[in-house]
C-alpha atoms as a PDB file:
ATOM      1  CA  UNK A   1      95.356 104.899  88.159  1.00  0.00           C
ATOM      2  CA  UNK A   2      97.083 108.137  86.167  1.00  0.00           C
ATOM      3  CA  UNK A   3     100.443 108.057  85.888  1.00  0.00           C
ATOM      4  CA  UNK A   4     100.837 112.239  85.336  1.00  0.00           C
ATOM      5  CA  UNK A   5     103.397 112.750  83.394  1.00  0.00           C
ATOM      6  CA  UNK A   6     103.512 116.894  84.112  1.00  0.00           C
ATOM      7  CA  UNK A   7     106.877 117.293  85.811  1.00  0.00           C
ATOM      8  CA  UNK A   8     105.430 119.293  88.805  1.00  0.00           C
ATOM      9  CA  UNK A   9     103.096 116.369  89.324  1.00  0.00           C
ATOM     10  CA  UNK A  10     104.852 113.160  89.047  1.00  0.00           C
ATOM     11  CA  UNK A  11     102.892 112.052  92.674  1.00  0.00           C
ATOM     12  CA  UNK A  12     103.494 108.565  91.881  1.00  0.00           C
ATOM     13  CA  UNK A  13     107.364 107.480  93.205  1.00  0.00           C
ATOM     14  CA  UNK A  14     108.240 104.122  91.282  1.00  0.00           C
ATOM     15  CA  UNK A  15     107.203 102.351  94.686  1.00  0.00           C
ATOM     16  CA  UNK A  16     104.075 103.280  94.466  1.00  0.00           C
ATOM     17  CA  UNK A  17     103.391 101.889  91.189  1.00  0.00           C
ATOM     18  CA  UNK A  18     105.173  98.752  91.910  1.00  0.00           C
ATOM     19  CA  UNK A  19     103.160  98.334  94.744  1.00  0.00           C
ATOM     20  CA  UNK A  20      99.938  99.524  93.146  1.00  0.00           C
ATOM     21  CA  UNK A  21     101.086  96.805  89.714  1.00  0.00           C
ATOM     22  CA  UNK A  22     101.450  94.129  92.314  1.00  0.00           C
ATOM     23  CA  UNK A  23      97.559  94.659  93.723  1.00  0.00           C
ATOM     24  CA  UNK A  24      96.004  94.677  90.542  1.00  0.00           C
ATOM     25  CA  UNK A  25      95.967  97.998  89.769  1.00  0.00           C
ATOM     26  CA  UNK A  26      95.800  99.267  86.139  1.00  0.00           C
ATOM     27  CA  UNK A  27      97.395 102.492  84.574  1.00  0.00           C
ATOM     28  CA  UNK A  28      97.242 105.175  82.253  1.00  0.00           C
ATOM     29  CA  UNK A  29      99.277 107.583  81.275  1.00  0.00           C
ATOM     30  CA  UNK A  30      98.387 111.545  81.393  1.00  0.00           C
ATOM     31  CA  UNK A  31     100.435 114.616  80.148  1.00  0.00           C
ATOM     32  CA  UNK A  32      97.845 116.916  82.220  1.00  0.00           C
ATOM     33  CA  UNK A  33      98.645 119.025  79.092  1.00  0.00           C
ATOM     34  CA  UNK A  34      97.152 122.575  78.717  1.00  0.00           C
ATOM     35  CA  UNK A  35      98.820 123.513  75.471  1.00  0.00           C
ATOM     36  CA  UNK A  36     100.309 121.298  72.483  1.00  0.00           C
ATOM     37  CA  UNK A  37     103.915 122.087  73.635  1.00  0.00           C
ATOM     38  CA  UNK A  38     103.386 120.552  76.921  1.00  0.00           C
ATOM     39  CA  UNK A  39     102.631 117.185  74.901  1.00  0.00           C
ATOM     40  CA  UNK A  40     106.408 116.536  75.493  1.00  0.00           C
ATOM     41  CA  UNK A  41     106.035 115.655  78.820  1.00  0.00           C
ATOM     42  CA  UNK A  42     104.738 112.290  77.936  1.00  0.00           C
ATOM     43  CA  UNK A  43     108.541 111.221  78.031  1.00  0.00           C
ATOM     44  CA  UNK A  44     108.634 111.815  81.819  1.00  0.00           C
ATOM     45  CA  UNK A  45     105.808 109.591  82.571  1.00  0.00           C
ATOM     46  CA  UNK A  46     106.943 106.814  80.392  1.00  0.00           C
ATOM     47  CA  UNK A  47     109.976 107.314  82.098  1.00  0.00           C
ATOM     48  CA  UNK A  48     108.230 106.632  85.919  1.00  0.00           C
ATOM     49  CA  UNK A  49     106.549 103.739  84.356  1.00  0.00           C
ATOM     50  CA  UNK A  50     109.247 102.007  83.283  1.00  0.00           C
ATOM     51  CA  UNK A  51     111.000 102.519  86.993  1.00  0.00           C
ATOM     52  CA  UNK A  52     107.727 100.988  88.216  1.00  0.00           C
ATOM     53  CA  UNK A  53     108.030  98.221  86.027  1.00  0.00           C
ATOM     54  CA  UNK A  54     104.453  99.242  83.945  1.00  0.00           C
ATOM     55  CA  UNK A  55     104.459  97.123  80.719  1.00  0.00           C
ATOM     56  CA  UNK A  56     102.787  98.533  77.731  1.00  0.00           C
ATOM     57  CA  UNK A  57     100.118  95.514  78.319  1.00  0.00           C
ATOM     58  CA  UNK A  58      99.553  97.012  81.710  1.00  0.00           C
ATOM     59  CA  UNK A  59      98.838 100.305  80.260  1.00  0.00           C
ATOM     60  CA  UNK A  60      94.743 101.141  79.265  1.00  0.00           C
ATOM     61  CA  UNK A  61      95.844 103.511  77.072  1.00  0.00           C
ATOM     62  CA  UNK A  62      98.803 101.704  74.977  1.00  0.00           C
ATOM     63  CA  UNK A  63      95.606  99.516  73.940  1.00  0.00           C
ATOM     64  CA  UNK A  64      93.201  98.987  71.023  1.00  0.00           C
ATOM     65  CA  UNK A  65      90.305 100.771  72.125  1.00  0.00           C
ATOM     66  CA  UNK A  66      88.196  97.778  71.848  1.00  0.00           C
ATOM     67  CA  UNK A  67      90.068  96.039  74.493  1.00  0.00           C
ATOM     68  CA  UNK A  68      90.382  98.967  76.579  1.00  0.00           C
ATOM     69  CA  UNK A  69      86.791  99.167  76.910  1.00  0.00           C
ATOM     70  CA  UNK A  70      86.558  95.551  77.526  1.00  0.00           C
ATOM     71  CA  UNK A  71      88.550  95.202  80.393  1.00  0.00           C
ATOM     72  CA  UNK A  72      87.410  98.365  82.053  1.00  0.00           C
ATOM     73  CA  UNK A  73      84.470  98.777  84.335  1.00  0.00           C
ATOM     74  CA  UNK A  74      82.989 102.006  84.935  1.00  0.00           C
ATOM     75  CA  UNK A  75      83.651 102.345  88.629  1.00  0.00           C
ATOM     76  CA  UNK A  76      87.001 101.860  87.538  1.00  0.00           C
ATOM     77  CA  UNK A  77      87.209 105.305  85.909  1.00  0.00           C
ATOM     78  CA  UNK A  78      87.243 108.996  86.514  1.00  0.00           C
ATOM     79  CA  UNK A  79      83.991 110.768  85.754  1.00  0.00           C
ATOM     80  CA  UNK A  80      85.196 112.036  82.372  1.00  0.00           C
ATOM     81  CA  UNK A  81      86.323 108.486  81.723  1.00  0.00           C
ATOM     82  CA  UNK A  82      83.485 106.960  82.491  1.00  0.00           C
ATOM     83  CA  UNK A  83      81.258 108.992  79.971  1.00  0.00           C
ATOM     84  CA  UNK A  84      83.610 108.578  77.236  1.00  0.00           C
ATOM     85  CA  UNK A  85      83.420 105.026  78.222  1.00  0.00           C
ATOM     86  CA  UNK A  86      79.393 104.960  78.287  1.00  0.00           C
ATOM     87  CA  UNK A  87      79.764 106.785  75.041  1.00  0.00           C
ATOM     88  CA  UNK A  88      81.630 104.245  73.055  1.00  0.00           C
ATOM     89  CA  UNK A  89      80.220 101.876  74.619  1.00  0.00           C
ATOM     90  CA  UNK A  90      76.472 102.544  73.555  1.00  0.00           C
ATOM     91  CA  UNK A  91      77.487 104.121  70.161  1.00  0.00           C
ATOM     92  CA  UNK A  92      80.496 101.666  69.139  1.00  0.00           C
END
């Protein structure tokens, strides 16, 4: 599940993760970024993730690639996702 980190679409209330963290859920982080300067709105995600309790283990994208990939199933992924993940997964 995206945690968006663009301040008009922080969806995700720190219950919401917490509750989503507690069923098994796993998270990434998004700046839904549209120009380099928007980049800085990483912070506010982070931010949401901590108040959810999100470790940086529980985060796909805080990881090595190759475990990433590992512990990710395709259904498990947007469609962009899930051809990078074909991707690196049939070309290394």
């Amino acid at each position: 599940m995206e945690i968006n980190s663009y301040p008009d679409r922080l969806d995700l209330s720190a219950v919401h993760i917490r509750f989503a963290r507690e069923s098994g859920v796993r998270f990434s982080l998004g700046t839904d970024a549209h120009a380099a300067e928007q980049l800085r709105y990483m912070r506010y995600g982070v931010a949401q993730a901590r108040r959810g309790l999100v470790t940086r283990d529980e985060l796909l994208n805080a990881q090595p690639w190759a475990s990433a990939a590992r512990g990710s199933s395709v259904r498990d992924c947007s469609v962009g996702s899930r051809r990078a993940l074909r991707y690196h997964r049939n070309h290394g």
